[in-house]
Protein backbone atom coordinates (compact mmCIF):
# COMPACT_ATOMS: atom_id res chain seq x y z
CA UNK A 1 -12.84 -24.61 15.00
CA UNK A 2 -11.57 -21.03 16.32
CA UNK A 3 -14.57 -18.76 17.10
CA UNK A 4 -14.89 -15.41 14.59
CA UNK A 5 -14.72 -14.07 18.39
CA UNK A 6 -11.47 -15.24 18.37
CA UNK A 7 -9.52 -14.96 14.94
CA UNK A 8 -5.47 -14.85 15.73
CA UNK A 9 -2.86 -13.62 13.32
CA UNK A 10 1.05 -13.53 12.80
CA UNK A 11 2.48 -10.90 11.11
CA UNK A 12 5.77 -11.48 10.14
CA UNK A 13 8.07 -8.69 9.66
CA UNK A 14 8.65 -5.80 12.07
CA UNK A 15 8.93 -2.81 9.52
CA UNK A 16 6.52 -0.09 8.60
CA UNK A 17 4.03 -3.00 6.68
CA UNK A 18 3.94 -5.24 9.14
CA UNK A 19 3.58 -3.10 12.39
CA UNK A 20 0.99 -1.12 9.70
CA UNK A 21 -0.95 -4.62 9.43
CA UNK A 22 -0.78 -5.30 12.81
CA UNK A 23 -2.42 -2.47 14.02
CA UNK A 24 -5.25 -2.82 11.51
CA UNK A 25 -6.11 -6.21 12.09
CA UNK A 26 -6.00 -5.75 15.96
CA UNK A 27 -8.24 -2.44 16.00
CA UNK A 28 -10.88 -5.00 14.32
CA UNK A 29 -10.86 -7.35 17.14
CA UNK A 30 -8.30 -10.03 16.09
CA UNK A 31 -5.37 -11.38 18.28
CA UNK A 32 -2.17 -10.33 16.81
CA UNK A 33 1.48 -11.54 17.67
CA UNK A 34 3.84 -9.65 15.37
CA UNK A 35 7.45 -11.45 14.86
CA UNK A 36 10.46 -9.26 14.04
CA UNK A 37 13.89 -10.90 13.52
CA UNK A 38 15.65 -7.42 14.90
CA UNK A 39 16.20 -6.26 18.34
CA UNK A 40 13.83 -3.33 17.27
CA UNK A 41 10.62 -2.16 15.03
CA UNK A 42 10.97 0.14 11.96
CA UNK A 43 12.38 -1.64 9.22
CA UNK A 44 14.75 0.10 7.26
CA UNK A 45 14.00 3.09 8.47
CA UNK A 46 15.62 3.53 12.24
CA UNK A 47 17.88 5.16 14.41
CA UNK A 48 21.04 3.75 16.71
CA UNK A 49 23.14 5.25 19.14
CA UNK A 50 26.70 6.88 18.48
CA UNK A 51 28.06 7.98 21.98
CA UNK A 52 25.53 10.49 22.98
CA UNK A 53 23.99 10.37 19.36
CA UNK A 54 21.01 8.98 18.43
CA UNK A 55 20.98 8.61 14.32
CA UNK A 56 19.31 7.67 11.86
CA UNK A 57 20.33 5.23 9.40
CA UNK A 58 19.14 7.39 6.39
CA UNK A 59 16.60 10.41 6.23
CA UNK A 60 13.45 10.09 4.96
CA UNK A 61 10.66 12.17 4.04
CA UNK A 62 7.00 11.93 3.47
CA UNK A 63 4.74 14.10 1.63
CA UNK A 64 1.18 16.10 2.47
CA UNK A 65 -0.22 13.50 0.23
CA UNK A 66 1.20 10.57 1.98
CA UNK A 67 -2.20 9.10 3.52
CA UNK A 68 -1.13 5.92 4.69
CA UNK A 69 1.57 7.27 6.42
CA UNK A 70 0.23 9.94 7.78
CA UNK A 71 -2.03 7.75 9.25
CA UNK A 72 0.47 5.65 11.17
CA UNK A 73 1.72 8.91 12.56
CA UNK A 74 -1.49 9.54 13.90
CA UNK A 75 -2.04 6.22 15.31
CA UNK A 76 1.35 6.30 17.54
CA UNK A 77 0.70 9.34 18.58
CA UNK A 78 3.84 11.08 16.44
CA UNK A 79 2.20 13.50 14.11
CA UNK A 80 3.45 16.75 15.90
CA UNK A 81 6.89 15.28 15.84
CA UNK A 82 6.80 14.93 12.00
CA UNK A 83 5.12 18.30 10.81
CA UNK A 84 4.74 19.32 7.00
CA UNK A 85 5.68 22.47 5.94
CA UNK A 86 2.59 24.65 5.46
CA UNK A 87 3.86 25.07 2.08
CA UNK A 88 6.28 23.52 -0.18
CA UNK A 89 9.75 25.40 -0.45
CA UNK A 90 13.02 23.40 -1.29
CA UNK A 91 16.29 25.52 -1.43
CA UNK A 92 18.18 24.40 -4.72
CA UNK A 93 21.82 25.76 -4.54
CA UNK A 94 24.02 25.56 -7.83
CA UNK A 95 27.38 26.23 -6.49
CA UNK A 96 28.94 25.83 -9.67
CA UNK A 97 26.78 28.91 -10.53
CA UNK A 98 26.59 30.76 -7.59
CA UNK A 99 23.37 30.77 -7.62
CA UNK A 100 20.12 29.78 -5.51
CA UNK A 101 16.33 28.47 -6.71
CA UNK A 102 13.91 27.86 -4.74
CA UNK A 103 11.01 25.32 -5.63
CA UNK A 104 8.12 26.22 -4.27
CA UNK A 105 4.06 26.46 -4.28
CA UNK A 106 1.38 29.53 -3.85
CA UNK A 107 -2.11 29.04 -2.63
CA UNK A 108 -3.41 28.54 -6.18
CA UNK A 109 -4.84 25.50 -7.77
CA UNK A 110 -2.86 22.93 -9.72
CA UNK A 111 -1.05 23.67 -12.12
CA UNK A 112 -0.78 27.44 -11.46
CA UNK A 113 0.68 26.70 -7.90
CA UNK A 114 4.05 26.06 -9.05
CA UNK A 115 3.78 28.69 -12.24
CA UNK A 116 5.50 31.89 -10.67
CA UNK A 117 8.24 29.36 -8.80
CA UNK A 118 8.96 27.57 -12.30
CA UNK A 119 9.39 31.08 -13.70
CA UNK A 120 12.12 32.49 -11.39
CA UNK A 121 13.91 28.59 -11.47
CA UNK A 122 17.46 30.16 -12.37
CA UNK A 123 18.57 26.79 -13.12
CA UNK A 124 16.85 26.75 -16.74
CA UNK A 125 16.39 29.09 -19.27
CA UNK A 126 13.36 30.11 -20.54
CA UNK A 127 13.17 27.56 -23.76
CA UNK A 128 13.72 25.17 -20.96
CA UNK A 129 11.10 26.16 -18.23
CA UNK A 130 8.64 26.57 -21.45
CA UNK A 131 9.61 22.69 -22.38
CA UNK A 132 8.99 21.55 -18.53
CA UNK A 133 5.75 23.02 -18.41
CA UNK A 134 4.68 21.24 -21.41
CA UNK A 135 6.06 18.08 -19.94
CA UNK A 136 4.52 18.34 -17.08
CA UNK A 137 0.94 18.65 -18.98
CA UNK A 138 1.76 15.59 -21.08
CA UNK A 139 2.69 13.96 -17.93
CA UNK A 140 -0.38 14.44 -16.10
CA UNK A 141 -2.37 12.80 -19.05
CA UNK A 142 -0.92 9.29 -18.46
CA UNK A 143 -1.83 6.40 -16.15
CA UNK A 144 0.68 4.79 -13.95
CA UNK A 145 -1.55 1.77 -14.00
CA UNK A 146 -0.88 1.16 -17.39
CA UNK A 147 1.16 -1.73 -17.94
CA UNK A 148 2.37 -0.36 -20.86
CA UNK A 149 4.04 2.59 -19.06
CA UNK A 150 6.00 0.14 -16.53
CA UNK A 151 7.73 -1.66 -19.74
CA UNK A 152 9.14 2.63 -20.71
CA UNK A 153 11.65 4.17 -18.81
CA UNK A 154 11.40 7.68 -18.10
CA UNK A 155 13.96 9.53 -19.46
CA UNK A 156 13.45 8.16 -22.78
CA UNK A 157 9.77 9.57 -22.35
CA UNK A 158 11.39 12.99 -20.94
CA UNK A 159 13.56 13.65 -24.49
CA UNK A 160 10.38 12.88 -26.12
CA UNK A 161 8.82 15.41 -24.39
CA UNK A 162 11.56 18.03 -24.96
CA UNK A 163 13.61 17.86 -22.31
CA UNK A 164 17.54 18.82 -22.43
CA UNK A 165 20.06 16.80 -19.81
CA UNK A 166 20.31 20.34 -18.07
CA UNK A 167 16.14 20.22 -17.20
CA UNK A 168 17.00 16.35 -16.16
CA UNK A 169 19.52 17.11 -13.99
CA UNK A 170 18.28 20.44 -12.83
CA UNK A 171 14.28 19.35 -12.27
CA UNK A 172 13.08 16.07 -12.71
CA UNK A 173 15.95 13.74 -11.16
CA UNK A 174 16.43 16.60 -8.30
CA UNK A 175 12.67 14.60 -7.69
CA UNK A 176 12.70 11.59 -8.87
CA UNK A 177 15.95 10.33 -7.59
CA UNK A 178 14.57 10.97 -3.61
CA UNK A 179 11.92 9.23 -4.22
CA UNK A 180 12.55 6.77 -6.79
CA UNK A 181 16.39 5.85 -6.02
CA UNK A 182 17.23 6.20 -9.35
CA UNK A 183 17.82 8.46 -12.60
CA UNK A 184 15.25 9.41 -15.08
CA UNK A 185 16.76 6.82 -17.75
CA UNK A 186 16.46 3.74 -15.26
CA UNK A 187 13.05 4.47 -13.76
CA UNK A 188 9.80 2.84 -14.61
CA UNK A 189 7.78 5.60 -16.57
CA UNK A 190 4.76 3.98 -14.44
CA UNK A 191 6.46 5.08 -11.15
CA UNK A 192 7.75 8.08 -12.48
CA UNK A 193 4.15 9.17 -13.60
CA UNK A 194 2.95 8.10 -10.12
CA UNK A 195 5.74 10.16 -8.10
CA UNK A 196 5.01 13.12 -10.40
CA UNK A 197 1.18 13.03 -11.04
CA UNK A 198 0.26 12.28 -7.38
CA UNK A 199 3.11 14.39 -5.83
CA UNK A 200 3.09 17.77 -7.88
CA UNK A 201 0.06 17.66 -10.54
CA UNK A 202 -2.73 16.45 -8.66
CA UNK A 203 -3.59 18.97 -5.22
CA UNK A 204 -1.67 22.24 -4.69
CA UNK A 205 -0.39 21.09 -1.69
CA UNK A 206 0.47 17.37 -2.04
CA UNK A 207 4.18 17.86 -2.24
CA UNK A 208 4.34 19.59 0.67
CA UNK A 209 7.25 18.05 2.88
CA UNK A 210 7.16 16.48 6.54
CA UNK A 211 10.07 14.91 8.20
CA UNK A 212 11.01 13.45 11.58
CA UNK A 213 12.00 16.31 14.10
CA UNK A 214 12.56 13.54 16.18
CA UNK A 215 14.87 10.08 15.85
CA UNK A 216 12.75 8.00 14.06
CA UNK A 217 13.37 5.07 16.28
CA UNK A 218 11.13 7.29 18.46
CA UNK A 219 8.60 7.00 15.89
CA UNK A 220 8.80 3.23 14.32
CA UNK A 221 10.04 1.56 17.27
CA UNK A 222 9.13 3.41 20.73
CA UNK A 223 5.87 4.89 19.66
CA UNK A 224 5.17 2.12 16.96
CA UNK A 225 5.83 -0.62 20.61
CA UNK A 226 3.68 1.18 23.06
CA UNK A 227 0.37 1.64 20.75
CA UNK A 228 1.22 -1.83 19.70
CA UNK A 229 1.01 -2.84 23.09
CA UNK A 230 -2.27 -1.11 23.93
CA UNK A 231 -4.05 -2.57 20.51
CA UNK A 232 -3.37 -6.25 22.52
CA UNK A 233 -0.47 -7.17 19.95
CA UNK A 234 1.94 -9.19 21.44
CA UNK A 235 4.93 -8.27 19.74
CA UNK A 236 8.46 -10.74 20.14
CA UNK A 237 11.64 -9.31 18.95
CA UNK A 238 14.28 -11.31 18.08
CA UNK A 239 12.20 -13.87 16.76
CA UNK A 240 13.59 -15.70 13.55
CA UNK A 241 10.78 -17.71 11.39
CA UNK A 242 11.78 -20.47 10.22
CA UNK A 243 8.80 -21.90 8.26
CA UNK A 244 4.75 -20.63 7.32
CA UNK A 245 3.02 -23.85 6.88
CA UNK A 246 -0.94 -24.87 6.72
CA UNK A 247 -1.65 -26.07 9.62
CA UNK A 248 -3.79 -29.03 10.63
CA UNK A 249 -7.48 -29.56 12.55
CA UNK A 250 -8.40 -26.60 14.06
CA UNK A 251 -5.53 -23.91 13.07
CA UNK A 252 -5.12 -22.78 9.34
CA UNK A 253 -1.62 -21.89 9.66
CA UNK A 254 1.70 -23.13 11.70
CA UNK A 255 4.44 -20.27 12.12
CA UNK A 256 7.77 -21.63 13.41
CA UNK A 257 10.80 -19.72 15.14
CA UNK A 258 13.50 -20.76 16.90
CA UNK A 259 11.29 -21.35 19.98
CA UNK A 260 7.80 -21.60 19.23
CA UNK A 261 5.60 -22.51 16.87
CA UNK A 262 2.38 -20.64 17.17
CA UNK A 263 -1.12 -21.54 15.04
CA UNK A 264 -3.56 -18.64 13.48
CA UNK A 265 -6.15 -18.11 11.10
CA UNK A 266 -4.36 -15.64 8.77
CA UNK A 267 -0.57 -14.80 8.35
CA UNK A 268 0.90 -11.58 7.18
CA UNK A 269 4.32 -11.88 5.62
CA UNK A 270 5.87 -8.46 5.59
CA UNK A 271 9.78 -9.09 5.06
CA UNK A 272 11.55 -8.79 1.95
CA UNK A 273 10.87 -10.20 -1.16
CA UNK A 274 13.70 -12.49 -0.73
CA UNK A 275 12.74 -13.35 2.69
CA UNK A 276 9.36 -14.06 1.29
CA UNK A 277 10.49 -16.22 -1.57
CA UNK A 278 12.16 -18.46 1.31
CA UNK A 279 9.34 -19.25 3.12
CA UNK A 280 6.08 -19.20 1.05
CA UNK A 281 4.75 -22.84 0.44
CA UNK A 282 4.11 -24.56 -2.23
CA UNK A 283 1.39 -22.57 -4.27
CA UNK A 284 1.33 -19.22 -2.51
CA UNK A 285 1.58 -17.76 -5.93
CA UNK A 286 1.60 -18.86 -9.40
CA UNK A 287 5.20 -17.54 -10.30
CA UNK A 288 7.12 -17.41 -7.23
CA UNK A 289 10.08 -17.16 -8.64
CA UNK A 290 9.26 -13.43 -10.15
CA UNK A 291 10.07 -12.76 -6.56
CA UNK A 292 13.79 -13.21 -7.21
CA UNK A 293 14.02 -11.20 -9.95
CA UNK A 294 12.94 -7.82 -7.83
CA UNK A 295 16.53 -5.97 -8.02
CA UNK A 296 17.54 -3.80 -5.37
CA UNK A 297 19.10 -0.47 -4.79
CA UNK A 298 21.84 1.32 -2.38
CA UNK A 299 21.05 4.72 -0.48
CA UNK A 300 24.32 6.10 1.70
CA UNK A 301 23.82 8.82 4.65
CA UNK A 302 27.33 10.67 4.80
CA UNK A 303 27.11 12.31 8.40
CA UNK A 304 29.13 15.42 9.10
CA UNK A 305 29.33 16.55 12.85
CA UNK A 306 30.83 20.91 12.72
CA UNK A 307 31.83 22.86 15.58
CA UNK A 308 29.69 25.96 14.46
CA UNK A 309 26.69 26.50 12.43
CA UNK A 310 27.05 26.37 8.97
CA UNK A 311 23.44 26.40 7.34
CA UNK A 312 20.26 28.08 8.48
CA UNK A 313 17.98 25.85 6.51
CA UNK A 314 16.49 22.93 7.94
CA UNK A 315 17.45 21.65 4.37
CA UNK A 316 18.39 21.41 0.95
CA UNK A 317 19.41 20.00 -1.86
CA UNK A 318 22.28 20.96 -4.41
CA UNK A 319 23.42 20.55 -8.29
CA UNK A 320 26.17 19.79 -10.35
CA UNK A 321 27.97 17.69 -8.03
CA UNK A 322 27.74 14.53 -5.60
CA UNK A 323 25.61 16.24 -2.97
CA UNK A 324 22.27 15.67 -3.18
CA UNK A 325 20.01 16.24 -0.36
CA UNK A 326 21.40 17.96 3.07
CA UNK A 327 19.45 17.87 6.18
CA UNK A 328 20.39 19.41 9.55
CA UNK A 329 19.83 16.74 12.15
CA UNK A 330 21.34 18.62 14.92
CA UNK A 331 18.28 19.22 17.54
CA UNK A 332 16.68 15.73 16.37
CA UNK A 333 19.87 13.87 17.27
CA UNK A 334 20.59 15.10 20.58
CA UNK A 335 23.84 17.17 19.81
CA UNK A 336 23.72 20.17 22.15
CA UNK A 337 26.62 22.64 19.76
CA UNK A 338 27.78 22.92 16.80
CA UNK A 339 25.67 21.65 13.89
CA UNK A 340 25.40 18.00 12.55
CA UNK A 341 23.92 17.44 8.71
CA UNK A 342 23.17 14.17 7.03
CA UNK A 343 23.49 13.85 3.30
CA UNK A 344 21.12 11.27 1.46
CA UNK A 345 22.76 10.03 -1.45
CA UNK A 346 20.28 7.97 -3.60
CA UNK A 347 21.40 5.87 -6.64
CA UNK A 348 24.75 4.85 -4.60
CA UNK A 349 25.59 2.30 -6.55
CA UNK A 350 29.57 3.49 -7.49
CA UNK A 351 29.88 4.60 -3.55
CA UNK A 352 28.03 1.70 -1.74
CA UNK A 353 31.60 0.16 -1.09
CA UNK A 354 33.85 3.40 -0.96
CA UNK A 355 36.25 3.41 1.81
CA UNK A 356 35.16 6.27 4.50
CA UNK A 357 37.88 8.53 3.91
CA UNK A 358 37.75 8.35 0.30
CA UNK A 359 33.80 9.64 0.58
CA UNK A 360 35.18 12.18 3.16
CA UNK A 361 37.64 13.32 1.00
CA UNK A 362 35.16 13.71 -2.12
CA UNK A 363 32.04 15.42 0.10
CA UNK A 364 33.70 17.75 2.70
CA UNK A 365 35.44 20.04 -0.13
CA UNK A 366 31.70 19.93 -1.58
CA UNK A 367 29.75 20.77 1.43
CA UNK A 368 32.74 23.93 1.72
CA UNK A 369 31.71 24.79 -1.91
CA UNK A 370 28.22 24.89 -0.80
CA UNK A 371 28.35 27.02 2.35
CA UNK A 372 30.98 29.07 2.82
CA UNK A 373 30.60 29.03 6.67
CA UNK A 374 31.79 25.53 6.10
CA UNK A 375 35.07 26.42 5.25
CA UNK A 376 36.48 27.57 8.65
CA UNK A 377 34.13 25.07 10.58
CA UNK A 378 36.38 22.18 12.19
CA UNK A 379 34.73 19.16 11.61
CA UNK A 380 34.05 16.79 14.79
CA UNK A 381 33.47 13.67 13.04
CA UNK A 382 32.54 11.96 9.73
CA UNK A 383 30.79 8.63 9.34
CA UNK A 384 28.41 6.74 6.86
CA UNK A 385 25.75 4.43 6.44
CA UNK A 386 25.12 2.41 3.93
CA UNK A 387 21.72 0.13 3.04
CA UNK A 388 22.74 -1.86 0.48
CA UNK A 389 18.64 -2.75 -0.43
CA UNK A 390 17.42 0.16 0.93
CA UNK A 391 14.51 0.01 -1.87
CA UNK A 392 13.63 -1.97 -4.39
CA UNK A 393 15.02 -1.04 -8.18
CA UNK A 394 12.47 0.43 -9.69
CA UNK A 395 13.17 -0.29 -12.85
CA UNK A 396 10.92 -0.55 -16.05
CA UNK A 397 9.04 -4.23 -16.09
CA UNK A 398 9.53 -3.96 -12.04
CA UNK A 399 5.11 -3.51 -11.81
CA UNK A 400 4.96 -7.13 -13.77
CA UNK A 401 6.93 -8.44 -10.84
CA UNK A 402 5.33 -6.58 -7.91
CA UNK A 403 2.85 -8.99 -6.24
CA UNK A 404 -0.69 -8.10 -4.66
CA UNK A 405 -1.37 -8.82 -1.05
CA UNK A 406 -3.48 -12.14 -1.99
CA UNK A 407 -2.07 -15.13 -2.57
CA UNK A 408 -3.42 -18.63 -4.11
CA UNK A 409 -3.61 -20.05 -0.44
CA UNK A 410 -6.56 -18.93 1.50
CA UNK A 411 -5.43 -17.42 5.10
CA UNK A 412 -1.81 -16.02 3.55
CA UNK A 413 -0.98 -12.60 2.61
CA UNK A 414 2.16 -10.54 1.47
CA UNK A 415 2.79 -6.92 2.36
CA UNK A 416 5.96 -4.73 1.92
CA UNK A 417 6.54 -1.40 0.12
CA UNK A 418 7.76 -3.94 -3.01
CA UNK A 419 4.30 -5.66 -3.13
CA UNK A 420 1.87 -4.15 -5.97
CA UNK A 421 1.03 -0.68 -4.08
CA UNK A 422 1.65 1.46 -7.28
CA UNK A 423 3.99 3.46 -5.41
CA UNK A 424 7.80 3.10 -5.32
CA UNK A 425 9.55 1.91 -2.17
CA UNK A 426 8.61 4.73 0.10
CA UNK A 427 7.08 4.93 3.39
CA UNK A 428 3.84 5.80 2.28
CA UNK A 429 3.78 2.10 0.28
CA UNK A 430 4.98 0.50 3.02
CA UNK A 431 2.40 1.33 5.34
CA UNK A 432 -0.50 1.09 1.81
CA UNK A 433 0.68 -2.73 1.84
CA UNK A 434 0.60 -3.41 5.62
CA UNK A 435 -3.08 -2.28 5.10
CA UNK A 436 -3.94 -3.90 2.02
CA UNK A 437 -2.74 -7.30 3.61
CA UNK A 438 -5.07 -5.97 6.91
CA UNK A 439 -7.98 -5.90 4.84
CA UNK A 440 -7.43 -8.39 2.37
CA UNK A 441 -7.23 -10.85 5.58
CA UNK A 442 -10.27 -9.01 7.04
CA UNK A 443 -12.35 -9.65 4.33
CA UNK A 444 -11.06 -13.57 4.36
CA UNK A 445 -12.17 -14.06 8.08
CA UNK A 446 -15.07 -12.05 7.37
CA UNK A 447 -14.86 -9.21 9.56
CA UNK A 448 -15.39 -5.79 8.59
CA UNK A 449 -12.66 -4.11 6.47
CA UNK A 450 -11.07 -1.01 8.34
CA UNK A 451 -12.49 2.55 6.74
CA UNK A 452 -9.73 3.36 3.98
CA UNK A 453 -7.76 5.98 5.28
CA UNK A 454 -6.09 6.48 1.42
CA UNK A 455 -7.88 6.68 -1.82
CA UNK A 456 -6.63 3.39 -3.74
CA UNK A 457 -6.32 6.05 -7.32
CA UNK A 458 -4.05 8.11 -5.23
């Protein structure tokens, strides 16, 4: 039998989870070999070249109460290349309007740190601000581990509460659809309550924002490879897996690529649900088929390349039209003039499949609305991408589907930001699962569990 001295594991599944599990279970003394079908690390969240570009697919953001995350950040060595602000402040321009909000927190304690911000919102009128504050009160009562909550969808809960389509528009899905790629009226109340709760309502400065100032291929491929390296994690790229089956005397488990088949004590599968569905055996779980029934959802990145400056803010987001969330990518991509921005555009389903110049011809007469300085910039060049599953949907009844990281077969675990985090597909539950699956497999081979670096009510 293997020695506890000398416990091996495959992770399978390159992204945030599995590199996330990878590291945990080597930095408690077990032999890792993590297997990633790409040529690179970092999931869904990466970067590629374009000419003397380096981009990334989509931009993300993480939050001051993103612990998991965080963590990884600190154990590649990338937290200075991902600061937070010291404060929450996102621009909110109305162009319709002509007019700017700003959302943003003072030093006091929840929920006075967003009172004074809410109050000068020119977005809603005062009936309305009065309604959101009661809202957000009612919210902060409920438990996003209530099953109950996950069968509701959000907005129905929101025009309970009070809320007109203008606060909707103007407030809550400015929020919810970053983080939960989707409107108020097809999210899971659950998730909703989580994002909101956790994010805004439970420390003054948990919504604070971090992002990349960097390519996040540095991050969750360069930085993510080299500590993997030094943890003793042999990592293979390129590496298809074929088939996770128990092994025989003397190994628990038999992974299979296309050319090798290694043995270990635990496995880690960290791919999609899909993925997963393919090759669990027999009995992993007692419903495996719930697996197929976890929809997906689209994010584009529109990427516009100017000849001149045309925003001073590192970012923003925008109403009453397509744009939702600008970001200027300029230093971070390499581009040495001019200025290059990235749109996110969540809940993409009607654009996922629109021809390029038909989204150029719909977004570049918005951005001029937007910023004037935009409107006598020449633009350089105009591209998308497009991740067709970028998350999961989440979707009321989505937590009834969502999987822990145990399964019925001793020595096989699940991670992956769709696995049963509470959180929606984000980062931060990426990196919660890898470690879930770290420990849960810890505990199994009965080493010590790594010190939580999250608190699991969080």
């Amino acid at each position: 039998m293997t020695t506890a001295a000398a416990r091996e594991a495959v992770v399978v599944g390159g992204g945030l989870a599995g590199t996330a599990a990878a590291l945990a279970l080597a930095d408690a003394g077990v032999r890792v070999t993590l297997l990633e079908g790409r040529p690179r690390l970092g999931g869904l969240a990466f970067s590629f070249q374009r000419g003397g570009l380096t981009v990334d697919n989509g931009q993300h953001v993480y939050l001051r109460c993103c612990t998991a995350y965080r963590w990884f950040l600190d154990r590649v060595d990338g937290a200075a290349l991902a600061p937070v602000q010291d404060r929450l402040d996102v621009p909110v321009l109305d162009a319709g309007r002509g007019r700017l909000g700003r959302l943003r927190r003072n030093a006091l304690p929840v929920p006075l740190h967003l009172g004074p911000s809410l109050a000068r919102y020119p977005h809603l009128s005062l009936a309305e601000k009065a309604a959101v504050g009661r809202a957000a009160l009612a919210l902060r009562r409920l438990d996003p581990a209530d099953p109950a909550l996950d069968r509701q969808d959000f907005g129905s809960w929101l025009r309970r509460h009070g809320q007109s389509p203008r606060a909707v528009a103007a407030l809550w899905d400015l929020v919810g659809v970053a983080t939960l790629n989707a409107v108020a009226d097809d999210a899971s109340l659950a998730l909703a309550a989580k994002v909101f709760r956790t994010g805004l309502l439970s420390d003054a400065g948990a919504a604070d924002i971090g992002w990349a100032h960097v390519p996040l291929g540095e991050l969750h491929h360069t930085r993510a490879l080299t500590s993997l390296d030094k943890a003793g994690v042999r990592t293979v790229l390129r590496a298809r897996v074929r088939g996770v089956t128990p092994g025989g005397e003397g190994a628990r488990w038999q992974v299979e690529t296309g050319d090798e088949t290694l043995t270990a004590d635990t496995v880690v599968l960290a791919v999609p649900p899909a993925e997963t569905h393919e090759l669990l055996p027999g009995g992993a779980l007692d419903e495996p088929e719930k697996l197929t029934r976890i929809g997906t959802a689209p994010i584009i990145n529109i990427h516009v390349l100017y000849d001149r400056k045309v925003v001073r803010r590192p970012f923003f987001t925008a109403l009453d039209g397509p744009v939702q969330w600008v970001f200027d990518r300029t230093e971070a991509s390499g581009l040495d003039h001019g200025q290059y921005l990235a749109l996110s555009q969540s809940t993409a389903q009607a654009e996922i499949d629109t021809p390029v110049a038909d989204l150029r011809a719909r977004y570049l007469p918005e951005l001029e609305r937007l910023l004037p300085a935009a409107r006598t910039a020449r633009v350089e060049d105009f591209f998308v991408t497009r991740e067709r599953t970028a998350t999961f949907a989440a979707v009321p009844g989505v937590g009834a589907l969502r999987p822990g990281p145990a399964t019925r077969l001793p020595g096989l675990h699940l991670a992956g930001a769709w696995t049963a985090t509470g959180w929606p597909a984000t980062m931060e539950g990426a990196v919660r699962s890898g470690l879930n699956a770290a420990s849960d497999a810890l505990g199994a081979l009965g080493r010590p569990r790594p010190a939580p670096v999250f608190d699991e009510a969080a």
